[in-house]
C-alpha atoms as a PDB file:
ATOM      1  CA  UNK A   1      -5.466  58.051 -88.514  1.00  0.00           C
ATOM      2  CA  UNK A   2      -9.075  59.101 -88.990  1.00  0.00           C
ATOM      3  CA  UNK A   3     -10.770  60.282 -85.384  1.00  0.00           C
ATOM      4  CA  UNK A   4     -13.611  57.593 -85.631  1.00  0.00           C
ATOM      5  CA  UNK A   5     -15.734  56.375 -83.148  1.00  0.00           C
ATOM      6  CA  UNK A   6     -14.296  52.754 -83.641  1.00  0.00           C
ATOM      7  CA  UNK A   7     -10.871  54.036 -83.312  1.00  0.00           C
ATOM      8  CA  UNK A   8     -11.593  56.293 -80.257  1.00  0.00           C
ATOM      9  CA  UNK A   9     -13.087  52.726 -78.950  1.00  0.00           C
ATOM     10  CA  UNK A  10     -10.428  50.640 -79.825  1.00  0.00           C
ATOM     11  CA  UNK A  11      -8.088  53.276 -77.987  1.00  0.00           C
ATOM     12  CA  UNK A  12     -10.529  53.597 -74.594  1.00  0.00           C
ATOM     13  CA  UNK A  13     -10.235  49.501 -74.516  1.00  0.00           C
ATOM     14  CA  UNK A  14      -6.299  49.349 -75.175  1.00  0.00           C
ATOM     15  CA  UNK A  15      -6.062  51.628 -72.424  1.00  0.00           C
ATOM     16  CA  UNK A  16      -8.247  49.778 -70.075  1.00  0.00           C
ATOM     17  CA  UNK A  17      -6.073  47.029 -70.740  1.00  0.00           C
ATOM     18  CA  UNK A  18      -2.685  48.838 -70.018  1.00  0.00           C
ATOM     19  CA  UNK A  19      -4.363  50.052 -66.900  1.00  0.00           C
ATOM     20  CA  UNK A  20      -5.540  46.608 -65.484  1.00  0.00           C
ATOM     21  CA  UNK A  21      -2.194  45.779 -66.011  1.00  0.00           C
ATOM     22  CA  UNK A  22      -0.724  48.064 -63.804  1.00  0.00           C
ATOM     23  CA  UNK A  23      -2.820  47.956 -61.405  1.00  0.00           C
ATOM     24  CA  UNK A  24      -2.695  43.581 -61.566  1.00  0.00           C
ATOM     25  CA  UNK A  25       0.919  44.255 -61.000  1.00  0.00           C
ATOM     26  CA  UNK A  26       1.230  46.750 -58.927  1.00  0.00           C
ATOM     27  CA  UNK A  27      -1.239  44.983 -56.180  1.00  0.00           C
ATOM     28  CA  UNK A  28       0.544  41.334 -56.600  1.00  0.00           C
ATOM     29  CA  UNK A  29      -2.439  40.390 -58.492  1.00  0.00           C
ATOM     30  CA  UNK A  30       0.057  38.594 -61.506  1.00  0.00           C
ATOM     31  CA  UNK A  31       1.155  35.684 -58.707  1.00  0.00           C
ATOM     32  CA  UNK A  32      -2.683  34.419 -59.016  1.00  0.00           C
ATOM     33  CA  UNK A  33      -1.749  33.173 -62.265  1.00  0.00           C
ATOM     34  CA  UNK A  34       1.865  32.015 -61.859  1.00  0.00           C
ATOM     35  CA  UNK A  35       2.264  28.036 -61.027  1.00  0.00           C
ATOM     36  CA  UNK A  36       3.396  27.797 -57.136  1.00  0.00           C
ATOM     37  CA  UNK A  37       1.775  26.533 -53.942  1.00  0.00           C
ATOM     38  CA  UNK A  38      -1.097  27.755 -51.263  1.00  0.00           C
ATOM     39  CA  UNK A  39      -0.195  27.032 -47.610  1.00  0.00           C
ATOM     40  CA  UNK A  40      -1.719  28.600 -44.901  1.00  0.00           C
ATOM     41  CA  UNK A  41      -1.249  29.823 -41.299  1.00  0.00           C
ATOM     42  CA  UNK A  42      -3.412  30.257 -38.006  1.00  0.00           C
ATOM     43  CA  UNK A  43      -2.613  33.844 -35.808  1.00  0.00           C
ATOM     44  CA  UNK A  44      -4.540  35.404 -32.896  1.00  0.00           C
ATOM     45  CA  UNK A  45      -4.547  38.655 -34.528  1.00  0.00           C
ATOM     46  CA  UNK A  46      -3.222  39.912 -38.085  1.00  0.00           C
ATOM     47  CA  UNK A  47      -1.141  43.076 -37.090  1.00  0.00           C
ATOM     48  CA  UNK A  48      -2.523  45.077 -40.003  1.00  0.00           C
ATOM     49  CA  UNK A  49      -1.102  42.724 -42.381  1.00  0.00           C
ATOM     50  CA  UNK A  50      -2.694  42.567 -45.869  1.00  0.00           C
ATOM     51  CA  UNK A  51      -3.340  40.821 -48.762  1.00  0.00           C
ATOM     52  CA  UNK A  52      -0.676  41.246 -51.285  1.00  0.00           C
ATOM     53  CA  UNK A  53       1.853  41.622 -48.387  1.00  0.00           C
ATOM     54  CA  UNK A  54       5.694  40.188 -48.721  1.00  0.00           C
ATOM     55  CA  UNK A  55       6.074  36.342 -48.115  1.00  0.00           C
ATOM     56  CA  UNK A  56       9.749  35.945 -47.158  1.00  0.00           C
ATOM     57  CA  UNK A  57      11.654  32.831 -46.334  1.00  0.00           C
ATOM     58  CA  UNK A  58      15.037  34.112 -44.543  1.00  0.00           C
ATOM     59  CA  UNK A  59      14.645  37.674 -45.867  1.00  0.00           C
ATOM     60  CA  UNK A  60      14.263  36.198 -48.779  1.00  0.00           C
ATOM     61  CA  UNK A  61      10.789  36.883 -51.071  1.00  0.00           C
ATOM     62  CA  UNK A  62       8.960  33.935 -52.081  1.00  0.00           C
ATOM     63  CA  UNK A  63       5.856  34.518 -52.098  1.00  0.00           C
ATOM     64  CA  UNK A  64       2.260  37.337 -51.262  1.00  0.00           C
ATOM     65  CA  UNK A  65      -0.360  36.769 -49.074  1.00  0.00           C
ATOM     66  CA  UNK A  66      -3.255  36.014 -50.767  1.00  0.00           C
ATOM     67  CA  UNK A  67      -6.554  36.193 -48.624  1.00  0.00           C
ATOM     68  CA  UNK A  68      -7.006  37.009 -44.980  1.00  0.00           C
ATOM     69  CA  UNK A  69     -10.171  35.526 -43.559  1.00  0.00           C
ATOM     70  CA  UNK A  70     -11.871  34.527 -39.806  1.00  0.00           C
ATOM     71  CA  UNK A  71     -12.244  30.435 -38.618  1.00  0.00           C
ATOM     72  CA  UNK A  72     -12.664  28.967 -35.449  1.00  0.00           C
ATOM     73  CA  UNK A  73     -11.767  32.470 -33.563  1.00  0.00           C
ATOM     74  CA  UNK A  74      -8.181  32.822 -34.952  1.00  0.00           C
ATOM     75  CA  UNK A  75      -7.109  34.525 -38.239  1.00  0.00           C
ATOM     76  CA  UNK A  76      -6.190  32.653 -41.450  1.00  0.00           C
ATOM     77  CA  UNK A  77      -3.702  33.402 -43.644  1.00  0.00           C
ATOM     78  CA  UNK A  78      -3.506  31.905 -46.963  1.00  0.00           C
ATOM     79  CA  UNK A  79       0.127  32.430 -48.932  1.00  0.00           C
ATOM     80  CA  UNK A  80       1.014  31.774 -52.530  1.00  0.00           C
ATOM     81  CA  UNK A  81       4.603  30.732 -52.882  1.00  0.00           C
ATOM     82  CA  UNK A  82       6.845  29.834 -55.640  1.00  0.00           C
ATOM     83  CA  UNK A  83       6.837  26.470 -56.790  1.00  0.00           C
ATOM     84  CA  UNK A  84      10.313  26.266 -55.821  1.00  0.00           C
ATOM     85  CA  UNK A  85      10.219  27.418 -52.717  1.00  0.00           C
ATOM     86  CA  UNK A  86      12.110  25.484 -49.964  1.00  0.00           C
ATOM     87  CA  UNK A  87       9.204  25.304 -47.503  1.00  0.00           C
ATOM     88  CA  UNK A  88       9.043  22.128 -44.974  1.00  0.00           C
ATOM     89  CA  UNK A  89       6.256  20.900 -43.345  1.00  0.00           C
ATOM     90  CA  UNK A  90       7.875  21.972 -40.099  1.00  0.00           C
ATOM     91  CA  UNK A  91       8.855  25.963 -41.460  1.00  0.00           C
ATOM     92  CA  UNK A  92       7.274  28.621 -38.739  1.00  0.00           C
ATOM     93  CA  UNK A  93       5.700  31.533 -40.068  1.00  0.00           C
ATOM     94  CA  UNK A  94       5.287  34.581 -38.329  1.00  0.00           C
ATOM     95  CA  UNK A  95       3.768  38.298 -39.353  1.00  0.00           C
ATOM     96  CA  UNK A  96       6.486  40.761 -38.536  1.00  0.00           C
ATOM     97  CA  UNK A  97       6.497  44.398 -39.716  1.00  0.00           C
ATOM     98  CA  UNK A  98       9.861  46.230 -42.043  1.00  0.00           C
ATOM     99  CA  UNK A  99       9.368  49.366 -40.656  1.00  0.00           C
ATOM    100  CA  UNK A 100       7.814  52.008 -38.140  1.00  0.00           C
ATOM    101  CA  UNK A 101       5.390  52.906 -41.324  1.00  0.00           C
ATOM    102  CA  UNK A 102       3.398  49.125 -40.883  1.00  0.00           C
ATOM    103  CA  UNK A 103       4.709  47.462 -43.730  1.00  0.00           C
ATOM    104  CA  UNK A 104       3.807  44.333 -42.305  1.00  0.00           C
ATOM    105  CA  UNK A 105       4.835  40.873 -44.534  1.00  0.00           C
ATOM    106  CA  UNK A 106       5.049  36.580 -43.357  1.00  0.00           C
ATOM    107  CA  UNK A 107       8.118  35.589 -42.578  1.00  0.00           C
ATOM    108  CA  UNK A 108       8.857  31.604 -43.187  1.00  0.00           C
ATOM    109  CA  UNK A 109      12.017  29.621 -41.587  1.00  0.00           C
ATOM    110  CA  UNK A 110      14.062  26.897 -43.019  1.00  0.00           C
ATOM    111  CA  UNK A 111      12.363  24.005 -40.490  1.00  0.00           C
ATOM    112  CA  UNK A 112      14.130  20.984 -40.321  1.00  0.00           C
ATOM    113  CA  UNK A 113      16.095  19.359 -43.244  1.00  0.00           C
ATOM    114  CA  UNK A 114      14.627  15.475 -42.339  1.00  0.00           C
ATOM    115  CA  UNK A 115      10.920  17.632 -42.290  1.00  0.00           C
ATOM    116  CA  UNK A 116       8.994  16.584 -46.518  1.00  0.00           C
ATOM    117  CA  UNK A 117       8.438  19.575 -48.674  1.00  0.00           C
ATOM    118  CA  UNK A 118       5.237  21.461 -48.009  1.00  0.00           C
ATOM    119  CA  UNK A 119       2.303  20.681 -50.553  1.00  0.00           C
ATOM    120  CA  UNK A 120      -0.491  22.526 -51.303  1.00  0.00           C
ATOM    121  CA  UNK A 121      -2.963  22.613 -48.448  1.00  0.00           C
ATOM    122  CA  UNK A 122      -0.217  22.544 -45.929  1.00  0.00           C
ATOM    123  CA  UNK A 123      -0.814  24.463 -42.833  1.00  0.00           C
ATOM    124  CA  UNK A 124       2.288  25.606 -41.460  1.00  0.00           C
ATOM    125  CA  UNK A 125       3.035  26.215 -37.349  1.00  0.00           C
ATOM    126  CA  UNK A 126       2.464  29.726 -36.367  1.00  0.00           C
ATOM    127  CA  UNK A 127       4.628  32.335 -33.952  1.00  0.00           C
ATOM    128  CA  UNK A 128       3.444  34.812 -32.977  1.00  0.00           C
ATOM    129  CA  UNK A 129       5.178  38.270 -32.480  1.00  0.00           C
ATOM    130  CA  UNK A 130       4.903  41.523 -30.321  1.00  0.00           C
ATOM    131  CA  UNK A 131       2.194  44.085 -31.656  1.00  0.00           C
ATOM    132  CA  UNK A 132       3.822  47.288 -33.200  1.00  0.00           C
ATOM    133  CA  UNK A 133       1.244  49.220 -31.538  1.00  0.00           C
ATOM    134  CA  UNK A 134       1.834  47.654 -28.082  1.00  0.00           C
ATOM    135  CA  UNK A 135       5.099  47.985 -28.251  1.00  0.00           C
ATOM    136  CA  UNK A 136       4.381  51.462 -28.862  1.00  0.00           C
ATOM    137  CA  UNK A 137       2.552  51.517 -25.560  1.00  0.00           C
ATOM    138  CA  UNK A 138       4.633  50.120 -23.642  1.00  0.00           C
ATOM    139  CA  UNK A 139       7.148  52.797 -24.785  1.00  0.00           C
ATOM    140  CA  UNK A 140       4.740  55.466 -24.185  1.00  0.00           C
ATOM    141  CA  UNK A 141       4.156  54.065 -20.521  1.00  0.00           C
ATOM    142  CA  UNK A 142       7.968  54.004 -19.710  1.00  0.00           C
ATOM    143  CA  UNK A 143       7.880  58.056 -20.725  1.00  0.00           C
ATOM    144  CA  UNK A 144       5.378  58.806 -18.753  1.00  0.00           C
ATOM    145  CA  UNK A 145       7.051  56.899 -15.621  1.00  0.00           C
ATOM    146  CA  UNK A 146      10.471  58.743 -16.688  1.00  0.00           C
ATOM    147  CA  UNK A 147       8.861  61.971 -17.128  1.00  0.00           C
ATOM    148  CA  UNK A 148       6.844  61.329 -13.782  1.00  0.00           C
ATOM    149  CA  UNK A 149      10.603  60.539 -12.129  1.00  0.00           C
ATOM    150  CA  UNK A 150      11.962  63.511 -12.884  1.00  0.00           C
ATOM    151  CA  UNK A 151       9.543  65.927 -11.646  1.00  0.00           C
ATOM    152  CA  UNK A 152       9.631  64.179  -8.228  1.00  0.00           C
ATOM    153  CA  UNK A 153      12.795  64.323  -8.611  1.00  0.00           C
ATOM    154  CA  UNK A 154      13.611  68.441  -9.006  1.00  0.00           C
ATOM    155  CA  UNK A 155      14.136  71.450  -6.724  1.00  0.00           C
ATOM    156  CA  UNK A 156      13.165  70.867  -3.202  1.00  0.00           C
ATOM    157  CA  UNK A 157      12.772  67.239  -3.205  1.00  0.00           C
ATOM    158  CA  UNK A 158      16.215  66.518  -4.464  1.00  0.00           C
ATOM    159  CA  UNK A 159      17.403  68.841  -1.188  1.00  0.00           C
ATOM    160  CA  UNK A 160      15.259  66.886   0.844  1.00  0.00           C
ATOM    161  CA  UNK A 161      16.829  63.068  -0.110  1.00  0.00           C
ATOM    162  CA  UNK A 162      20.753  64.616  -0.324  1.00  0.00           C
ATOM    163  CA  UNK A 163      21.171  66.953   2.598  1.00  0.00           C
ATOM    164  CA  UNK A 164      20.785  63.999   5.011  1.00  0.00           C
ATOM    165  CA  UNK A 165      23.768  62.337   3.407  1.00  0.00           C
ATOM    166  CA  UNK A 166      25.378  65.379   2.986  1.00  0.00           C
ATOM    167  CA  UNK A 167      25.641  66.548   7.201  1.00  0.00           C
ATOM    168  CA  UNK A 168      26.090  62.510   7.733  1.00  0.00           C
ATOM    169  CA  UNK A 169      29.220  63.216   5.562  1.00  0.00           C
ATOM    170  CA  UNK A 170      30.599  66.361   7.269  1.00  0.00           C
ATOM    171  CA  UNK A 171      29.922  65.081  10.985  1.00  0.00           C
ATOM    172  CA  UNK A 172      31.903  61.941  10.189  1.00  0.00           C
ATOM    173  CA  UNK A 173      34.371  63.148   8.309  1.00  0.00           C
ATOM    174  CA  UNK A 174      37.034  61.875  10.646  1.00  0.00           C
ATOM    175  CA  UNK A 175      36.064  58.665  11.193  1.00  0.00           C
ATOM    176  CA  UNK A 176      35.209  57.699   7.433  1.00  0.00           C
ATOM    177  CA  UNK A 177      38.889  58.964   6.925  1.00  0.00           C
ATOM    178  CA  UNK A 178      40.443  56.624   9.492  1.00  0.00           C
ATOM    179  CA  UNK A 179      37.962  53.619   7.875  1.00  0.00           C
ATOM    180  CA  UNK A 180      39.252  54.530   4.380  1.00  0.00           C
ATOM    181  CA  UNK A 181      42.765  54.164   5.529  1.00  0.00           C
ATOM    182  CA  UNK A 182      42.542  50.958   7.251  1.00  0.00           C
ATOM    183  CA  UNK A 183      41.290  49.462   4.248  1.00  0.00           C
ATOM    184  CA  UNK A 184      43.847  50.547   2.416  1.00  0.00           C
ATOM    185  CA  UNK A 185      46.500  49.369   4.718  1.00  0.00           C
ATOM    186  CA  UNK A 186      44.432  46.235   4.603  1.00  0.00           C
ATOM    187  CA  UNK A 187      44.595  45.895   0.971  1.00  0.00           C
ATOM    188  CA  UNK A 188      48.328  46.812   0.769  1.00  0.00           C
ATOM    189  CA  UNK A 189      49.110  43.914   3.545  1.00  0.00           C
ATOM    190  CA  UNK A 190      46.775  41.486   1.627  1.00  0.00           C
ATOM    191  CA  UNK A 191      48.749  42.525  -1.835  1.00  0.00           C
ATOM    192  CA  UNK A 192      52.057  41.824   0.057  1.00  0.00           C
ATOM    193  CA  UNK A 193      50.733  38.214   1.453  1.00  0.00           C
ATOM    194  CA  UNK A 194      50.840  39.569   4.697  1.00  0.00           C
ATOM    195  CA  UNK A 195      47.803  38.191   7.258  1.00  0.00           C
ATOM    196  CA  UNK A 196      45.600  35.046   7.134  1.00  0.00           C
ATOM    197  CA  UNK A 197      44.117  36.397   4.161  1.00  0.00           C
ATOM    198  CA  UNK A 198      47.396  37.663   2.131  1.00  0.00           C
ATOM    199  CA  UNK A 199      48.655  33.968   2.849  1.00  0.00           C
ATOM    200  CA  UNK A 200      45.735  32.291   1.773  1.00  0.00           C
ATOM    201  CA  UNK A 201      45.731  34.006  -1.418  1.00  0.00           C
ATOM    202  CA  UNK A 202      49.693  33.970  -2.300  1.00  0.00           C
ATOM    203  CA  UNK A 203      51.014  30.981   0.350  1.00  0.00           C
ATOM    204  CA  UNK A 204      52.347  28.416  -2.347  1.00  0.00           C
ATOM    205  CA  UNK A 205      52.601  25.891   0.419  1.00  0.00           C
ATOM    206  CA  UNK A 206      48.735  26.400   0.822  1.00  0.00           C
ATOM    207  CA  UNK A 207      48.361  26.454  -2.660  1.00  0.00           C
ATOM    208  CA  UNK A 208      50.094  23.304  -2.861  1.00  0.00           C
ATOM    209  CA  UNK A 209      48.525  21.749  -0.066  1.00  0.00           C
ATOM    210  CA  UNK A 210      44.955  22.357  -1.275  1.00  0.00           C
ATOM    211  CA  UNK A 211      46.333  20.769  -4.789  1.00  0.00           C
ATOM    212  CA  UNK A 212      47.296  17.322  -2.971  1.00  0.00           C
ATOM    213  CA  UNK A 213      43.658  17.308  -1.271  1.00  0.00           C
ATOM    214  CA  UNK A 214      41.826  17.459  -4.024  1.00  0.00           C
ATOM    215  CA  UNK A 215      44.100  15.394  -5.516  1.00  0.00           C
ATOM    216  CA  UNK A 216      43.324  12.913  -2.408  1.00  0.00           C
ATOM    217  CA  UNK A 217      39.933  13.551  -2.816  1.00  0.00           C
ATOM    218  CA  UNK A 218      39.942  12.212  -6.349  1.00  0.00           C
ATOM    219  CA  UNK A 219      41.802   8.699  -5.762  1.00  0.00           C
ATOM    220  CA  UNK A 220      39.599   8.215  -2.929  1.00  0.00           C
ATOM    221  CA  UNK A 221      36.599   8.745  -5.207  1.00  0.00           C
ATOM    222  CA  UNK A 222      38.334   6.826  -7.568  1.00  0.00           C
ATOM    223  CA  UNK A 223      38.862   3.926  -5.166  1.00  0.00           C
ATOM    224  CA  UNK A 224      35.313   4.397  -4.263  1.00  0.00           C
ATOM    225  CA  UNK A 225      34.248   3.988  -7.480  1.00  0.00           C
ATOM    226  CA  UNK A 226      36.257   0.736  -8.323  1.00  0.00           C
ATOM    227  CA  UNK A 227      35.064  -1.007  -4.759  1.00  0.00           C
ATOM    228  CA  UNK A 228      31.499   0.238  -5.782  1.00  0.00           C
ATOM    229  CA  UNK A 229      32.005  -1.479  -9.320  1.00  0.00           C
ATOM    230  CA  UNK A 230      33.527  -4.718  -7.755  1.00  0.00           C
ATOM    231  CA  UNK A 231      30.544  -4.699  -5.185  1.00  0.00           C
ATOM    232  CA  UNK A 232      28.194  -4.806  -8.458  1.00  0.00           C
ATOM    233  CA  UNK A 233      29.878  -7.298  -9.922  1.00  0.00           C
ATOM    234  CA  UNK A 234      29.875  -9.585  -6.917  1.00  0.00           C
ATOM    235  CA  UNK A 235      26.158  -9.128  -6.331  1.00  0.00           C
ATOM    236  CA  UNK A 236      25.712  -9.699 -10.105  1.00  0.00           C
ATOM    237  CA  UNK A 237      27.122 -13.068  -9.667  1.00  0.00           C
ATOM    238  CA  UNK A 238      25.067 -13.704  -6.266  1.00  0.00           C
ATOM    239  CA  UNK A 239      21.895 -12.837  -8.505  1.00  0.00           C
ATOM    240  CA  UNK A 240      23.461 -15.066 -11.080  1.00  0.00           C
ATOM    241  CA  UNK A 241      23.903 -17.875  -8.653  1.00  0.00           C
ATOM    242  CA  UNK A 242      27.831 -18.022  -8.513  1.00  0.00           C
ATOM    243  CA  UNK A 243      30.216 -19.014  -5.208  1.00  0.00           C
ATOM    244  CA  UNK A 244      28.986 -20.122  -2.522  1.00  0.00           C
ATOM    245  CA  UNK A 245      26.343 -16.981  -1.647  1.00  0.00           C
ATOM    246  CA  UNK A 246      24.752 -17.638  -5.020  1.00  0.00           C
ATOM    247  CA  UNK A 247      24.883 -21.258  -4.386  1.00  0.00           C
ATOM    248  CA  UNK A 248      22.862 -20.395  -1.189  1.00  0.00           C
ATOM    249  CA  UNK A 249      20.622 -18.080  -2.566  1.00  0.00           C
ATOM    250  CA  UNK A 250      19.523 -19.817  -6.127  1.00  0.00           C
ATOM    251  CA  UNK A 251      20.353 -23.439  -5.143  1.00  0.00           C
ATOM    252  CA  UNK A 252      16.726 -25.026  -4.419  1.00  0.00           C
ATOM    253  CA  UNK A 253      17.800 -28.425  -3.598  1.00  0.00           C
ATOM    254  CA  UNK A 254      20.122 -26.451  -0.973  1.00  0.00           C
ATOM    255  CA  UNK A 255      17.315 -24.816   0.107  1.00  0.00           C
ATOM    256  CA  UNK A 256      15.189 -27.929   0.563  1.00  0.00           C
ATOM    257  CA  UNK A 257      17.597 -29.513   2.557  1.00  0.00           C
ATOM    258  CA  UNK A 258      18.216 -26.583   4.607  1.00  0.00           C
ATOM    259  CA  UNK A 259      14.533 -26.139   5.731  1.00  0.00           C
ATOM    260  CA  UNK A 260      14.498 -30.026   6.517  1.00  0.00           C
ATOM    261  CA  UNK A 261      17.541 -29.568   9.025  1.00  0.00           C
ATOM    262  CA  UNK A 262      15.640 -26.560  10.345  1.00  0.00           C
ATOM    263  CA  UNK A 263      12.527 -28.924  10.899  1.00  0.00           C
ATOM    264  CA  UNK A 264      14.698 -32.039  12.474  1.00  0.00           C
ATOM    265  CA  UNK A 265      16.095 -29.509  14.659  1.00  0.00           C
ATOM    266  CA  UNK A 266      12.885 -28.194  16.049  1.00  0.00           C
ATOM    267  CA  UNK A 267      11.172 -31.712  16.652  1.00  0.00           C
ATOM    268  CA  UNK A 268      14.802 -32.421  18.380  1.00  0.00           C
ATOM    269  CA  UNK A 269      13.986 -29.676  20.673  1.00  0.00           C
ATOM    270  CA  UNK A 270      10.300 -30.271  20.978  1.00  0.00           C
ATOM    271  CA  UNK A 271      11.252 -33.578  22.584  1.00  0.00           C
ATOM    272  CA  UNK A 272      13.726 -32.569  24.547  1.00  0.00           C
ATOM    273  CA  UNK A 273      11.628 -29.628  26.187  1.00  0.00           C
ATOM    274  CA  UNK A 274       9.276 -32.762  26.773  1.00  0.00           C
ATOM    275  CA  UNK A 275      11.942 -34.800  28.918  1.00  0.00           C
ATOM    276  CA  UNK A 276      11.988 -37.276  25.628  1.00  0.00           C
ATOM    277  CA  UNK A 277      15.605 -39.126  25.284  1.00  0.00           C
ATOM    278  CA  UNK A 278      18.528 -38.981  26.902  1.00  0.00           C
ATOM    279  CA  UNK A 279      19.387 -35.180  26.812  1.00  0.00           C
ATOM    280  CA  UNK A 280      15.765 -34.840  27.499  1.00  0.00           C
ATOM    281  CA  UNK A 281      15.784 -36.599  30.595  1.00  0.00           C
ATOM    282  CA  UNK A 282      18.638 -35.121  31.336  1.00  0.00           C
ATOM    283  CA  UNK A 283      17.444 -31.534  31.284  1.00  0.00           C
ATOM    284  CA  UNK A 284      14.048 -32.018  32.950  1.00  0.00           C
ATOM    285  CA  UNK A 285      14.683 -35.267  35.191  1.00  0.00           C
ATOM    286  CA  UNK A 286      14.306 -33.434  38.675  1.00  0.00           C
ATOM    287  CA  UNK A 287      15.452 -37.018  40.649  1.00  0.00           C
ATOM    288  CA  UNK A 288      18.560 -36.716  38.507  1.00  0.00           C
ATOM    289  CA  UNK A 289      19.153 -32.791  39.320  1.00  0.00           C
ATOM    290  CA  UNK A 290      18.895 -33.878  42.995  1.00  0.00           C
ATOM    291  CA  UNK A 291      21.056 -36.223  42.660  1.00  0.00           C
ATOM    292  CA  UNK A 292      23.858 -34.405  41.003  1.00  0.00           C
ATOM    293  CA  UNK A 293      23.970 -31.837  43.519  1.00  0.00           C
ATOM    294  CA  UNK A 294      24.077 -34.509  46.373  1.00  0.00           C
ATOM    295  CA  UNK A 295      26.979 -35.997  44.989  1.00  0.00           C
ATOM    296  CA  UNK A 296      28.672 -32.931  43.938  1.00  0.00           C
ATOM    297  CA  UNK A 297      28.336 -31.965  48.279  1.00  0.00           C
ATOM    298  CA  UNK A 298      29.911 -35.464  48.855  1.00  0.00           C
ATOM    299  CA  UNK A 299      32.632 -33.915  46.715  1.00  0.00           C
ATOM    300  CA  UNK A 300      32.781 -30.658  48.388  1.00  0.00           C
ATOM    301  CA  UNK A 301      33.001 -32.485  51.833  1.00  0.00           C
ATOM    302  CA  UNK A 302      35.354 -34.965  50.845  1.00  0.00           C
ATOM    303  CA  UNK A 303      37.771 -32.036  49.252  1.00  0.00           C
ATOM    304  CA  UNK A 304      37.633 -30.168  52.541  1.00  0.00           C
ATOM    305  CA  UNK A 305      40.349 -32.736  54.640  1.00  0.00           C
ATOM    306  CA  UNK A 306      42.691 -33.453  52.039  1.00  0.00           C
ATOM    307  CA  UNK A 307      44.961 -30.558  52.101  1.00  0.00           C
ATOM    308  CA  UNK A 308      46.348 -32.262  54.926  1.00  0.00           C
ATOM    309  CA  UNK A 309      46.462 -35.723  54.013  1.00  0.00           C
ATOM    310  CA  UNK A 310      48.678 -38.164  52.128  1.00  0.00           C
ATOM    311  CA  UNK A 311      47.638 -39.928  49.083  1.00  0.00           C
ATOM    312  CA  UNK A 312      46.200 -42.875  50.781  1.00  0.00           C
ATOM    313  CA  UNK A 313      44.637 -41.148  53.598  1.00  0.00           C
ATOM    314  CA  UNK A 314      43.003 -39.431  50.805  1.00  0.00           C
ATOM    315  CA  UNK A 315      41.289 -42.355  49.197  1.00  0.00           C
ATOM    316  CA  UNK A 316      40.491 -43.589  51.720  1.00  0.00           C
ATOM    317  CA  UNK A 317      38.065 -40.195  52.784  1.00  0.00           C
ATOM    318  CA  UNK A 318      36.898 -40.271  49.540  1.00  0.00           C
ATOM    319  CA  UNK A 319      35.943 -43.872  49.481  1.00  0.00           C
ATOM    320  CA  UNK A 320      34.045 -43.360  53.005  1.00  0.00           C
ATOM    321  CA  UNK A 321      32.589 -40.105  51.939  1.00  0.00           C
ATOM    322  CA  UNK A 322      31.375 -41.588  48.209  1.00  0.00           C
ATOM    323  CA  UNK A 323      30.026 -44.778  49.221  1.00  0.00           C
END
């Protein structure tokens, strides 16, 4: 091969090429030209997440991020995925990271299987997921209070919060002995169904008893139950107008005729309470009240002598005494 300056060219471009390549491939750049679909996703905050990143859907690969950009105060995502990727309208995606190094990539769910395929365009639902570096923090935070902990905690101070406990110990010795040995005695009676307690717990008679109960309990809720179902039933046919309560109730002739008895009876006692009629008369008539009790004191008198009278003796007082 002659060293020409049109084969030293044609070498520097062939290499250009190879190296675009690589570097097209290495960065994810290739999936720009491959057919698939662009959905996107709305975060507070892209965790260091970049473009060329993982798309996964269940652990799965399906996809790269393809541009990271600012709207409306919130972070948009923008993902090229496989044209066959399983994605539904419904999938959550979610930036989480593979490792303590940042290797930060989308992760995509399943969604729903009634949800339609996503389409181009689509923006999915976002979750969003603990910050490596606050998590971090936090950690770092919960060393510091450890760390602070046990330097309260050393030499002297440690004295100081056990000694107490420790002379409370010795100058009761006796009596936490004699307290540790009732309760065991207490425990051994118990385990032996000795005591209210030991009978409660292994009495089968109790056992039993507390078994027919409940068992009460339940048929009387039961019974409850079926007299609260029958009570539903008979108001159901009251509101449906049936027997005689429903009659009453729904029945507007009934009803009519009801209210007219209710208004005879009141002009009834309207003239009565005026001394109209008979009854009225009757009830207010003061010449007839007089009267009454002026023949009911001929009575009296008349009934006074006839203990000791004979039968005609006694007419005869009453016929003097009457008329």
């Amino acid at each position: 091969m002659k060293n020409t300056l049109e084969t030293r060219l044609g070498l520097f471009v062939a290499l250009i090429v190879v190296a675009a390549f690589f570097i097209t491939f290495i960065v994810g750049g290739l999936e720009r030209f491959k057919a698939g679909l662009r959905v996107n996703a709305l975060f507070n905050t892209a965790q260091e997440l970049k473009i060329g990143d993982r798309v996964k859907l269940a652990g799965v690969e399906v996809g790269k991020v393809e541009s990271i950009s600012l709207t409306n105060n919130r972070v948009m995502v923008t993902m090229k995925l496989r044209a066959n990727a399983p994605v539904k309208t419904d999938s959550v995606a979610a930036i989480k990271f593979a490792g303590l190094m940042g290797q930060n990539f989308v992760s995509l769910d399943f969604g729903s299987g009634r949800a339609p395929n996503a389409t181009d365009g689509t923006t999915l639902t976002s979750a969003e997921q603990a910050d490596l570096s606050v998590i971090m923090q936090k950690l770092d935070n919960v060393a510091s209070g450890v760390e602070n902990l046990t330097k309260s905690l050393t030499g002297d101070t440690i004295e100081n919060l056990v000694g107490p406990l420790t002379d409370f110990i010795k100058q009761n010795t006796g009596p936490l002995t004699a307290t540790i040995a009732n309760m065991r005695a207490m425990s051994v009676q118990i385990a032996e169904g000795k005591g209210t307690v030991g009978k409660l717990i292994f009495d089968e008679s109790f056992y039993n008893t507390a078994l027919a109960t409940v068992s009460n309990l339940q048929s009387t809720s039961d019974e409850i139950k079926v007299a609260l179902g029958d009570a539903r039933k008979v108001m159901e046919g009251v509101n449906k107008g049936e027997g005689s309560i429903g009659r009453m109730l729904k029945d507007e002739q009934l009803y009519n005729e009801a209210a007219a008895s209710m208004t005879q009876l009141k002009e009834i006692l309207q003239k009565i309470n005026q001394g109209d009629g008979t009854i009225g008369k009757l009830v207010n008539d003061q010449e007839f009240y007089k009267n009454a009790k002026l023949t009911l004191q001929k009575v009296d008198k008349a009934t006074e002598g006839l203990e000791d009278q004979g039968p005609l003796s006694v007419l005869g007082i009453l016929a003097n005494n009457l008329f």
